[in-house]
Protein backbone atom coordinates (compact mmCIF):
# COMPACT_ATOMS: atom_id res chain seq x y z
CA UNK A 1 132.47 87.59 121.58
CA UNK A 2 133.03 90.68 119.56
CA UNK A 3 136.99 90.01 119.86
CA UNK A 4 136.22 86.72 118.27
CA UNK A 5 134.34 87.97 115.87
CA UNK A 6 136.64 91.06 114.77
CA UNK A 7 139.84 87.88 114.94
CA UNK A 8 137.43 85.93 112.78
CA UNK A 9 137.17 89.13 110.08
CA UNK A 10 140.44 89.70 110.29
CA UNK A 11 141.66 85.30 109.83
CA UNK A 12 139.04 84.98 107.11
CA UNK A 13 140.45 87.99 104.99
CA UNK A 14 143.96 86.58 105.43
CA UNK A 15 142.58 82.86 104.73
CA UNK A 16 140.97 83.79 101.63
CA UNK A 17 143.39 85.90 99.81
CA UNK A 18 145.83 83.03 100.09
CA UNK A 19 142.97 79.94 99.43
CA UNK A 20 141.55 78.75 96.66
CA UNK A 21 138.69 77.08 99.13
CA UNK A 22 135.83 78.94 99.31
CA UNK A 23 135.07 79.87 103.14
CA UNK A 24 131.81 81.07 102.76
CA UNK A 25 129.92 78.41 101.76
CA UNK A 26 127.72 77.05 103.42
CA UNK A 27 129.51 73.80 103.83
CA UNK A 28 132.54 75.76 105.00
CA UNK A 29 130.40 77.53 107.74
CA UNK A 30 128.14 75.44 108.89
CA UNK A 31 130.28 73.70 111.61
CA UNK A 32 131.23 76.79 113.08
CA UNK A 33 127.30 77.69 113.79
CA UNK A 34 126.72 74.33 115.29
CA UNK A 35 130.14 75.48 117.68
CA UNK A 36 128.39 78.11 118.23
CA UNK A 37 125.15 76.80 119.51
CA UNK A 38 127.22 73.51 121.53
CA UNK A 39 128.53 76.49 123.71
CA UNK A 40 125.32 77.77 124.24
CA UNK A 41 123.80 74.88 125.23
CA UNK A 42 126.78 74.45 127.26
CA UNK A 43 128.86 71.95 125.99
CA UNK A 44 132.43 72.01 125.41
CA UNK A 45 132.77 71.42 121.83
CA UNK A 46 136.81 70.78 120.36
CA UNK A 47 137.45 74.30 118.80
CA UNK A 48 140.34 74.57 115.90
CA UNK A 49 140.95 77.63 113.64
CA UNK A 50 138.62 76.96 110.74
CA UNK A 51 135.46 76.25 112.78
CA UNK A 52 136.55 79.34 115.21
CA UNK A 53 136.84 81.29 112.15
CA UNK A 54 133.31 79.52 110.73
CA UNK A 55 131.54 80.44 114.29
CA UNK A 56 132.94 84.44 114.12
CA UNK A 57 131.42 84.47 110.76
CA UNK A 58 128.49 82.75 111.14
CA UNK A 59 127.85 85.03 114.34
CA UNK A 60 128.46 88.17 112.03
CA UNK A 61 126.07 87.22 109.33
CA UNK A 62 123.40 86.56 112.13
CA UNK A 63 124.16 90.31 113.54
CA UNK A 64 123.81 91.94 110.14
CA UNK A 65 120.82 89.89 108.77
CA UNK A 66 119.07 90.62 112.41
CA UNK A 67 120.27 94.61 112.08
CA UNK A 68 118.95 94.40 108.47
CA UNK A 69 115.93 93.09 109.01
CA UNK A 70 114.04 96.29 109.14
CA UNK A 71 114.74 96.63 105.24
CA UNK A 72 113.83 93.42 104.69
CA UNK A 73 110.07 93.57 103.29
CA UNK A 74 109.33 89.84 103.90
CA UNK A 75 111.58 88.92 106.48
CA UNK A 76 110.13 90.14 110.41
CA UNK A 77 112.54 88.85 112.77
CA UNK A 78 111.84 88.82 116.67
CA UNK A 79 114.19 90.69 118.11
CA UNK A 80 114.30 89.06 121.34
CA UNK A 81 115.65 86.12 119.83
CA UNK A 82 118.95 84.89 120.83
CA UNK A 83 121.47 84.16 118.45
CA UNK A 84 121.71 80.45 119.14
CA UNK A 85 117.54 79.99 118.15
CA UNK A 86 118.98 81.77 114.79
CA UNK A 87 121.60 79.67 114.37
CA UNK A 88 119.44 76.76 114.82
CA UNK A 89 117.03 77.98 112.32
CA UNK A 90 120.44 78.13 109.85
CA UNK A 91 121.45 74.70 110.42
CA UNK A 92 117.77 73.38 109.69
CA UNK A 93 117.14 75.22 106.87
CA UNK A 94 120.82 74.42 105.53
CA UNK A 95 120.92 70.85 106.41
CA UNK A 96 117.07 70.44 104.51
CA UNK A 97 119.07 71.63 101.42
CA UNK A 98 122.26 69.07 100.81
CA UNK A 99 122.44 70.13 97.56
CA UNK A 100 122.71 73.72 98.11
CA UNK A 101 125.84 73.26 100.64
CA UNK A 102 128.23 74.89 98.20
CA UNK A 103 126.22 78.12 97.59
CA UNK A 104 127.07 81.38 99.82
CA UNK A 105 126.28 80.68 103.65
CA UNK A 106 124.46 84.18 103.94
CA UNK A 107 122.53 83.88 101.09
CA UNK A 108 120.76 81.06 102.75
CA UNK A 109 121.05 82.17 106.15
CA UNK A 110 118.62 84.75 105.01
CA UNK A 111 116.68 82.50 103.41
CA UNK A 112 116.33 80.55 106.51
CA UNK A 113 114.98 83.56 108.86
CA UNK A 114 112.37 84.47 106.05
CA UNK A 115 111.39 81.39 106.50
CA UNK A 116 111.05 80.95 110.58
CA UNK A 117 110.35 84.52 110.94
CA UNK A 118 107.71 85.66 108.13
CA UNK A 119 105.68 88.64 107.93
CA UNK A 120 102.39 87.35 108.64
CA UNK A 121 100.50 90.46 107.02
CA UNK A 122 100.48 89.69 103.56
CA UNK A 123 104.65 90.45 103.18
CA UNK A 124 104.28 93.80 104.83
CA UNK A 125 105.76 94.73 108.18
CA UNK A 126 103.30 95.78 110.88
């Protein structure tokens, strides 16, 4: 997974230097976390180079929103939760908001997990 990650970083750099399109939207990554959670529910989902590219990133942004949770005052993420739960939680809280599809995928992937994982004492961490 890391490899796909790192090949995602590395495509998506490449990608958007030479694109107008704007890959990190949330319409742009959003098919890439519901790859992502087919092959963990074991399907075999049809995988091309934008939605591998869209699951590497949307697997990164999950990693660094989970590792930055501890700064986060409101947000108080489990951290035995697998990625694909996360994911889930994404394409929920992104697929509630139609209208917001064109806004910056981690801005509302953090948005999501303050959402399913509050801090239930008043907005400050145990």
């Amino acid at each position: 997974m890391k490899a796909i990650v790192a090949g995602a970083f590395m495509a998506l750099s490449v990608t958007a230097a030479g694109a107008q399109q704007d890959v990190t939207s949330a319409s742009a990554v959003l098919p890439g976390c519901k790859f992502y959670v087919a092959l963990a529910d074991g399907q075999e989902p049809t995988l091309n180079v934008s939605v591998a590219l869209a699951a590497g990133y949307c697997a990164a942004v999950l990693d660094a929103l989970a590792s930055s949770s501890a700064l986060d005052p409101v947000m108080c993420l489990d951290p035995d939760i697998d990625k694909a739960t996360a994911m889930l939680a994404f394409i929920r809280y992104i697929e509630a908001r139609p209208q917001r599809m064109r806004e910056r995928f981690v801005i509302l992937a953090r948005e999501a997990l303050r959402e399913a994982w509050p801090c239930v004492h008043g907005g400050v961490k145990p």
